[in-house]
C-alpha atoms as a PDB file:
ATOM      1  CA  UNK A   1       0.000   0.000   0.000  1.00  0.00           C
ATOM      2  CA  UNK A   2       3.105   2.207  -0.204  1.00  0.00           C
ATOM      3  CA  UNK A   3       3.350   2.774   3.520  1.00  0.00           C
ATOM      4  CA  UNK A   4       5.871   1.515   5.878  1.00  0.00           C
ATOM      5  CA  UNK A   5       3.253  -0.400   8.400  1.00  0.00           C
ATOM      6  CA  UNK A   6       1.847  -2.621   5.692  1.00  0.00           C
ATOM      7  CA  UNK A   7       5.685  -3.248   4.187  1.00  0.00           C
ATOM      8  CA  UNK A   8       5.004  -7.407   5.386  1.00  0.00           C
ATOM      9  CA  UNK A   9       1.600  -6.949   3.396  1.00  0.00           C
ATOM     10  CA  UNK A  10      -1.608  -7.466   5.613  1.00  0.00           C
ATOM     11  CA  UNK A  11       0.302  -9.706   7.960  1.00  0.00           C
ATOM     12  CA  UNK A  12      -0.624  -9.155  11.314  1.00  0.00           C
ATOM     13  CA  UNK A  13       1.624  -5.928  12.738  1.00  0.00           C
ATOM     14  CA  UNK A  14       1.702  -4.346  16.196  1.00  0.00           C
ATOM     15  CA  UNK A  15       2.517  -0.865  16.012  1.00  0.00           C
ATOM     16  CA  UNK A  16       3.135   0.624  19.818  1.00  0.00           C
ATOM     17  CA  UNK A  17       4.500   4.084  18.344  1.00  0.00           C
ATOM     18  CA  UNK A  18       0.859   4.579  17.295  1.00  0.00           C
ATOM     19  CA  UNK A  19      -0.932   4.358  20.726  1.00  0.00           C
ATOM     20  CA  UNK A  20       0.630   8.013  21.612  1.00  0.00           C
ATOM     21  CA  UNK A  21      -1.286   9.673  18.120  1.00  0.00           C
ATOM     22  CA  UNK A  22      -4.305  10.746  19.926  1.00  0.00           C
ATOM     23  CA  UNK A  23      -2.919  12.618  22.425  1.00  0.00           C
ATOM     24  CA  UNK A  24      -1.584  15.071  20.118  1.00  0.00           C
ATOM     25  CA  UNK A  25      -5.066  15.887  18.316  1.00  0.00           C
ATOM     26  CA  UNK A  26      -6.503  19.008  19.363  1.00  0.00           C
ATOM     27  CA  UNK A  27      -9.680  18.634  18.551  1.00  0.00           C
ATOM     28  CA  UNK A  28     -12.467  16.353  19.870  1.00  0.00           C
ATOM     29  CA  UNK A  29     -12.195  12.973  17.067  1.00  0.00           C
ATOM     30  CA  UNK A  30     -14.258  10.069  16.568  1.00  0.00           C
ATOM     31  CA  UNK A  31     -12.070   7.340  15.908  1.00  0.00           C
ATOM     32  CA  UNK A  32     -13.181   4.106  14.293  1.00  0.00           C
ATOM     33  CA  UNK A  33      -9.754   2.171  15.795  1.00  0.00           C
ATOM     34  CA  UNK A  34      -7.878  -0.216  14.296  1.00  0.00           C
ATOM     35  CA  UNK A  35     -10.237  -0.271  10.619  1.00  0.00           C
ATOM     36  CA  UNK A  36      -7.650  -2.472   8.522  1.00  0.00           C
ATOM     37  CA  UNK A  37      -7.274  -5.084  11.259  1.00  0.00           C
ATOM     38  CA  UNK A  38      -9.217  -6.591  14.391  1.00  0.00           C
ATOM     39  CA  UNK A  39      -7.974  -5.335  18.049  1.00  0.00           C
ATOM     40  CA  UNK A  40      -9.415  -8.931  18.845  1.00  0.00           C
ATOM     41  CA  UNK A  41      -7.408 -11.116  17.078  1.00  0.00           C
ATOM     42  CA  UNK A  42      -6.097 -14.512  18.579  1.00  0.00           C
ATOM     43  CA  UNK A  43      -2.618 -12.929  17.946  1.00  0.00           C
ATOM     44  CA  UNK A  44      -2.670  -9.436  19.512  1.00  0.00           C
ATOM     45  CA  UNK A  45      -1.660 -10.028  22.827  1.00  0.00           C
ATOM     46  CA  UNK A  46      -4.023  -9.284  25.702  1.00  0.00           C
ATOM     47  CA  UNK A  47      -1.139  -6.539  27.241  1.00  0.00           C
ATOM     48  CA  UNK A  48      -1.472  -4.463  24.102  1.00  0.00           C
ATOM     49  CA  UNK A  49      -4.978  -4.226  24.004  1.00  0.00           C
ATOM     50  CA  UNK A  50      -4.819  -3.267  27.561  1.00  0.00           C
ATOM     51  CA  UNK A  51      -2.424  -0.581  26.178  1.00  0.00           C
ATOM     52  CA  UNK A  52      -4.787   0.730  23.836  1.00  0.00           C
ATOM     53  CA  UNK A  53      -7.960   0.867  26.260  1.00  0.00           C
ATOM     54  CA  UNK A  54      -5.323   2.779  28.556  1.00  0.00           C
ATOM     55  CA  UNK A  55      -5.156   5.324  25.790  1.00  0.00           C
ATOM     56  CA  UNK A  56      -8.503   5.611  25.058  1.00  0.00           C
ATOM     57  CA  UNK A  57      -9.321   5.901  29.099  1.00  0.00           C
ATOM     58  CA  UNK A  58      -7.542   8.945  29.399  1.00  0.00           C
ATOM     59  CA  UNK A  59      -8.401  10.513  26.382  1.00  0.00           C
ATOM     60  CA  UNK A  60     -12.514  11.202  27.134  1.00  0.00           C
ATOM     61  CA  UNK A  61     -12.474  13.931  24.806  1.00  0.00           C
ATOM     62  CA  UNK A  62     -11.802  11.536  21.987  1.00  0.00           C
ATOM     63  CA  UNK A  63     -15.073   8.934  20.803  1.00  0.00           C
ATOM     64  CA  UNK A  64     -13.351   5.461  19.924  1.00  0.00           C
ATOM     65  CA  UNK A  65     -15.723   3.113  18.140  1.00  0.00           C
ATOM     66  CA  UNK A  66     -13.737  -0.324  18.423  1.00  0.00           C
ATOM     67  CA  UNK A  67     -15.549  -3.435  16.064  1.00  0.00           C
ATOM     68  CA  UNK A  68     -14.624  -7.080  16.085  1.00  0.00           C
ATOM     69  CA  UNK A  69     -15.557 -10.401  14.691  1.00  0.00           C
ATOM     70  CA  UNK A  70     -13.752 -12.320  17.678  1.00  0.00           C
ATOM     71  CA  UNK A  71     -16.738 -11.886  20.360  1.00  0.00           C
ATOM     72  CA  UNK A  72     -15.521 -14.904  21.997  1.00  0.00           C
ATOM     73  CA  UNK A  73     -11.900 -12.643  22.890  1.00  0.00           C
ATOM     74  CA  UNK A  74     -14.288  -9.670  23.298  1.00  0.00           C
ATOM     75  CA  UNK A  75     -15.869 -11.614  25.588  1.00  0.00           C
ATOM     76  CA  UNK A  76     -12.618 -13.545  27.976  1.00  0.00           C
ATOM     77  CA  UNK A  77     -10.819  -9.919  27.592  1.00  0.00           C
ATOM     78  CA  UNK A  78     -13.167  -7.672  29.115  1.00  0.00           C
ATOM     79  CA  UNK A  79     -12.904  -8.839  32.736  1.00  0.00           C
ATOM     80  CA  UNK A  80      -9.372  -6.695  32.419  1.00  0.00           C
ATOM     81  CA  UNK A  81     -10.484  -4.063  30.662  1.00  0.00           C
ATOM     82  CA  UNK A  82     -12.147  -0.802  31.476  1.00  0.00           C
ATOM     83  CA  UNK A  83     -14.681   0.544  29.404  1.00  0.00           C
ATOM     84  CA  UNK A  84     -15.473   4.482  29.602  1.00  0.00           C
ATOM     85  CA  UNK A  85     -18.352   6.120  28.082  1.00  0.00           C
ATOM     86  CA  UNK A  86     -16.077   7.193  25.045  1.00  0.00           C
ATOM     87  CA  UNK A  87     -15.402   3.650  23.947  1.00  0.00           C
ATOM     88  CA  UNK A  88     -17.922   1.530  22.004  1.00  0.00           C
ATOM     89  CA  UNK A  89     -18.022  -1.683  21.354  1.00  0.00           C
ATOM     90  CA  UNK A  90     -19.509  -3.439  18.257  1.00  0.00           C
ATOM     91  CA  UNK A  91     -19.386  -6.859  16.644  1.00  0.00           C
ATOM     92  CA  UNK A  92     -20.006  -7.891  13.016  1.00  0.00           C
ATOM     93  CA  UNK A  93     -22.682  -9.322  11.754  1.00  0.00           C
ATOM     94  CA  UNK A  94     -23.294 -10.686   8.522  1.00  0.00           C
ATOM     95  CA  UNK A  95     -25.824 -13.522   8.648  1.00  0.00           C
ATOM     96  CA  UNK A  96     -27.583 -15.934  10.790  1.00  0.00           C
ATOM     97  CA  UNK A  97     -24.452 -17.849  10.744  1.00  0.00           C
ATOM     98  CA  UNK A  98     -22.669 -15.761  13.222  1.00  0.00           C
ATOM     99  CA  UNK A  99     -25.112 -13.836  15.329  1.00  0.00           C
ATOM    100  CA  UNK A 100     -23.666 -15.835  18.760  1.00  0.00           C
ATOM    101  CA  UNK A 101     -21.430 -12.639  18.535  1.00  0.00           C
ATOM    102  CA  UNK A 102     -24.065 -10.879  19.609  1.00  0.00           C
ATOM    103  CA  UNK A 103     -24.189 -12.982  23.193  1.00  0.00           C
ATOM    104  CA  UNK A 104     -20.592 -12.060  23.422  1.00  0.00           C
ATOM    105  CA  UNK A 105     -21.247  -8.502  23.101  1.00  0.00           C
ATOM    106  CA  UNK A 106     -24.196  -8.522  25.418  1.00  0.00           C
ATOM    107  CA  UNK A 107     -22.201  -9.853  28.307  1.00  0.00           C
ATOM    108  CA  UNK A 108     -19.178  -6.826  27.840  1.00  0.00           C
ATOM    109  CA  UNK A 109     -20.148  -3.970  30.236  1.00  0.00           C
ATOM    110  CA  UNK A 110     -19.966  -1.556  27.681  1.00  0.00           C
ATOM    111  CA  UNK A 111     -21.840   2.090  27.606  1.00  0.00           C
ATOM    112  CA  UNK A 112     -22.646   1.414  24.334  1.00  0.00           C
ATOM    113  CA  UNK A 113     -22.627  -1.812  22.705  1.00  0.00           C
ATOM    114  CA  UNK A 114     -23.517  -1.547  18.667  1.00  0.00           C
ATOM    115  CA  UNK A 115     -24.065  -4.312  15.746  1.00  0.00           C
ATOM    116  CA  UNK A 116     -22.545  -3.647  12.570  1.00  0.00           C
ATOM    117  CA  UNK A 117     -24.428  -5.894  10.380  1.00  0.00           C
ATOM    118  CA  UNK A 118     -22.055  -5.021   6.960  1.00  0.00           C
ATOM    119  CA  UNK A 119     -21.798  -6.604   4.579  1.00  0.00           C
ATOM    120  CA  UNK A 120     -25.273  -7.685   5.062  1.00  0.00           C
ATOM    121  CA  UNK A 121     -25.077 -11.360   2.767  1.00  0.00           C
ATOM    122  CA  UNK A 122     -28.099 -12.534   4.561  1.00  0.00           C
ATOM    123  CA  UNK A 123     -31.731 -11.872   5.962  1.00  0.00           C
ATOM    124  CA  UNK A 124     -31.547 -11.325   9.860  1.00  0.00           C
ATOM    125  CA  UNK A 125     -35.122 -11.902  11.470  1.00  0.00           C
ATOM    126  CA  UNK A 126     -35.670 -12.115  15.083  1.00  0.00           C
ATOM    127  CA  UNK A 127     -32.751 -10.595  16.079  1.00  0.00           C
ATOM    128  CA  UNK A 128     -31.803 -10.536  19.849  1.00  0.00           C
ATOM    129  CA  UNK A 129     -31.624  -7.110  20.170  1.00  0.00           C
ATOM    130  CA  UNK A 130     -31.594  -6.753  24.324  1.00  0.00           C
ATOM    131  CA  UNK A 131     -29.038  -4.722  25.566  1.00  0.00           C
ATOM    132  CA  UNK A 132     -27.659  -3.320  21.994  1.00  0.00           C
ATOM    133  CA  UNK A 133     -27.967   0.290  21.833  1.00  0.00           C
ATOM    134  CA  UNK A 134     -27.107   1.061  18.016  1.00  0.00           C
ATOM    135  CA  UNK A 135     -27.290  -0.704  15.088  1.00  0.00           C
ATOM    136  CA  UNK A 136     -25.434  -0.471  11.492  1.00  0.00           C
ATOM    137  CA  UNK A 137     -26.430  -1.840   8.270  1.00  0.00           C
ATOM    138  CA  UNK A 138     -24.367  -1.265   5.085  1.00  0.00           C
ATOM    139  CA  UNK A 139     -24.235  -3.846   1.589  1.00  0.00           C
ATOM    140  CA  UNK A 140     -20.659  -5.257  -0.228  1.00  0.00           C
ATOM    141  CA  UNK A 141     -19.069  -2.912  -2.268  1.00  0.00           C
ATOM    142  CA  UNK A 142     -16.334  -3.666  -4.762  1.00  0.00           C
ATOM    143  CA  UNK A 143     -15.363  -5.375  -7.871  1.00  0.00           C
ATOM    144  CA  UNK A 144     -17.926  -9.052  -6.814  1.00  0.00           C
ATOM    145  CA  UNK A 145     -20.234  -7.622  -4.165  1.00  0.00           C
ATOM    146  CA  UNK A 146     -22.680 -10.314  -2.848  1.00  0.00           C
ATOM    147  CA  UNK A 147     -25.976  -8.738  -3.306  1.00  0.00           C
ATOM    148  CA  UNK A 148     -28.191  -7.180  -0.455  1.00  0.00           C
ATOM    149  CA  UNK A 149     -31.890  -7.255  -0.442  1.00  0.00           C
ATOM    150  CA  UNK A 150     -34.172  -4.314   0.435  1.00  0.00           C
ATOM    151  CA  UNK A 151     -36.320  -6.822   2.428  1.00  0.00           C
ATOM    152  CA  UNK A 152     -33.752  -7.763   4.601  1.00  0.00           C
ATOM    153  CA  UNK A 153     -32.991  -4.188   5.268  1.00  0.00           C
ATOM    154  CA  UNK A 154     -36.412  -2.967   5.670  1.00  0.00           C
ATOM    155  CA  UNK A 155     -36.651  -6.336   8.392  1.00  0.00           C
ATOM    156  CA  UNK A 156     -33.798  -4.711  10.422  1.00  0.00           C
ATOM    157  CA  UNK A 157     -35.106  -1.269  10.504  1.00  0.00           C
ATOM    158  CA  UNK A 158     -38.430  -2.422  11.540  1.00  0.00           C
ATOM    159  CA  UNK A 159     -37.069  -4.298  13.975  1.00  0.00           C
ATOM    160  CA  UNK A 160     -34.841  -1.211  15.543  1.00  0.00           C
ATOM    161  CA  UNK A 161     -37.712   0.833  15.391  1.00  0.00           C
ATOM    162  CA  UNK A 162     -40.038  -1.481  17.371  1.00  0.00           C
ATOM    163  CA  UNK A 163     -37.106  -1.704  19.987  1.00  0.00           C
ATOM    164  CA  UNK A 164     -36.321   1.919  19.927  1.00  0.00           C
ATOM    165  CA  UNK A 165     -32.731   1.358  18.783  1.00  0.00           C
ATOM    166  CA  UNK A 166     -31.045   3.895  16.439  1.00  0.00           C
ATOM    167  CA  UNK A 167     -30.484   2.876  12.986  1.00  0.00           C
ATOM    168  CA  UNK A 168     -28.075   3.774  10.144  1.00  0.00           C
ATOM    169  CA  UNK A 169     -28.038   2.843   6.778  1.00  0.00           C
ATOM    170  CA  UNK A 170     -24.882   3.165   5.672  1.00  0.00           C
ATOM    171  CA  UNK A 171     -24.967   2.026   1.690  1.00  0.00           C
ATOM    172  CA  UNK A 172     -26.381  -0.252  -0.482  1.00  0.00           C
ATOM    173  CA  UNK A 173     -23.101  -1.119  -1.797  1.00  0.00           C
ATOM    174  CA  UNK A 174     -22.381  -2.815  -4.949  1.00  0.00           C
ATOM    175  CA  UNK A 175     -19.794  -1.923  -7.869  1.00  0.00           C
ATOM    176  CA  UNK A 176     -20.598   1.870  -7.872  1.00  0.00           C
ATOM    177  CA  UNK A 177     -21.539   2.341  -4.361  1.00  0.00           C
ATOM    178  CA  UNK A 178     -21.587   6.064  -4.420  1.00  0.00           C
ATOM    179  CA  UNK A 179     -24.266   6.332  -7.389  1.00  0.00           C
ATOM    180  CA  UNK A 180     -26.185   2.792  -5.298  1.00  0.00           C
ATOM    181  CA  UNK A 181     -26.132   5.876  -2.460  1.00  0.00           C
ATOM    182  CA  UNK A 182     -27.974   5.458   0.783  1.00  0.00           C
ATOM    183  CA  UNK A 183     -31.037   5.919   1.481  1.00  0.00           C
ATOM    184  CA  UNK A 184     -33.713   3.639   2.260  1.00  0.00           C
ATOM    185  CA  UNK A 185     -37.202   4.484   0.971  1.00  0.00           C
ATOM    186  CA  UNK A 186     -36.399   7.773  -0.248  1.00  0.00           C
ATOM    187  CA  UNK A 187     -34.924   8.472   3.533  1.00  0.00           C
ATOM    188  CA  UNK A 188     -31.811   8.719   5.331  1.00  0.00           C
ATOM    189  CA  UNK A 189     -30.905   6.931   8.518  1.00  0.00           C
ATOM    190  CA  UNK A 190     -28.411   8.868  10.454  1.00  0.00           C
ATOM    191  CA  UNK A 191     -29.254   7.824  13.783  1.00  0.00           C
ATOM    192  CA  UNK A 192     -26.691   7.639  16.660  1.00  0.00           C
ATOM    193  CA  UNK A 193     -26.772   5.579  19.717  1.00  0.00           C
ATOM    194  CA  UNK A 194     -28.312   7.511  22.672  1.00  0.00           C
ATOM    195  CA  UNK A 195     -25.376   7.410  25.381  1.00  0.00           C
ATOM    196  CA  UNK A 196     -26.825   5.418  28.551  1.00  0.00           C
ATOM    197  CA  UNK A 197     -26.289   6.259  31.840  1.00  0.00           C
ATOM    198  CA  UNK A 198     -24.240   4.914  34.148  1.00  0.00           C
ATOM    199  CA  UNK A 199     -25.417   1.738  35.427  1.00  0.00           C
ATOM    200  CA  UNK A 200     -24.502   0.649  39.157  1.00  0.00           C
ATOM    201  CA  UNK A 201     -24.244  -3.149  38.581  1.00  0.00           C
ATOM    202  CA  UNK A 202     -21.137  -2.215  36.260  1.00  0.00           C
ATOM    203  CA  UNK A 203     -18.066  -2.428  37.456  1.00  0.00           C
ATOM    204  CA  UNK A 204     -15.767  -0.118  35.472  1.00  0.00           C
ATOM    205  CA  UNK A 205     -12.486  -1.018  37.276  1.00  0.00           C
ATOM    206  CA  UNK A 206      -9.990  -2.925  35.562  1.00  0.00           C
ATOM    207  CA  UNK A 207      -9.572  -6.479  36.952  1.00  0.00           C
ATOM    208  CA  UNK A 208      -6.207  -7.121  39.039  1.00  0.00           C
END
């Protein structure tokens, strides 16, 4: 890709001279960490992602959306990890065949907790949709995207609106996904999680 991080390709690369970048923005960012790679990954040792939630603890003014396929590691990590308010937590969802990352999620004592169901390959009815507070729905885009069907979208925002979740549509994908755009029914779906309270049964220390 020309740059010096992905010089072994798309190998897996840990790259501690990063975690100091966001202290030296000066303006409020939202940060969607780690988007070329999974923070969750059987190979990134639990220590460095315990570095990075460090960082993103002391930087409230910063909003770090953090998404992952491995809700299993989601899951066994948290225990040791401290999630502030600015951090959110997602998992991805693409069909039926994977929405047990969903449980994971549910059990992380996250202030906000999201489903990014991209690339939607699959209908996804009766989700499970307790204790989620934002949900994400986007198609394939590139040179063989796997279609998406309005119905299945349509499903999902039904189902968000009957559990008063936000929803955002982000694209319908496909070769051109720019002209495809993004809205749904002549609308767009910009909603944004509402940011929960506190709750008192959460423990937001870190774990000795």
């Amino acid at each position: 890709m020309g740059q010096q991080k992905y010089k072994n390709g798309f190998k897996l690369a840990i790259h501690p001279s990063a975690l100091m970048t966001p202290y030296s923005w000066t303006k409020p960012q939202l940060v969607f960490v780690n988007s070329m790679s999974d923070l969750f990954h059987k190979d990134v040792p639990l220590e460095f992602v315990k570095n990075v939630f460090e960082v993103m603890n002391s930087t409230p003014q910063h909003t770090y959306q953090v998404l992952t396929k491995r809700g299993d590691i989601l899951e066994e990590y948290a225990p040791f990890l401290k999630f502030t308010p600015n951090i959110w937590i997602g998992v991805s969802v693409e069909d039926n065949k994977v929405v047990d990352r969903i449980d994971h999620l549910r059990k992380v004592n996250a202030h906000v907790r999201f489903l990014s169901l991209e690339p939607l390959i699959g209908p996804l009815e009766n989700l499970n949709l307790d204790g989620i507070h934002w949900v994400i729905v986007g198609g394939e885009s590139g040179a063989k995207p796997r279609p998406m069907k309005s119905t299945w979208v349509q499903d999902i925002r039904r189902q968000c609106k009957a559990a008063d979740i936000p929803f955002f549509f982000k694209q319908w994908g496909g070769k051109n996904k720019k002209e495809a755009g993004r809205t749904l029914n002549g609308t767009t779906y910009n909603d944004m999680p509402k940011i929960p309270k506190y709750r008192e049964d959460v423990n937001l220390e870190v774990s000795k």
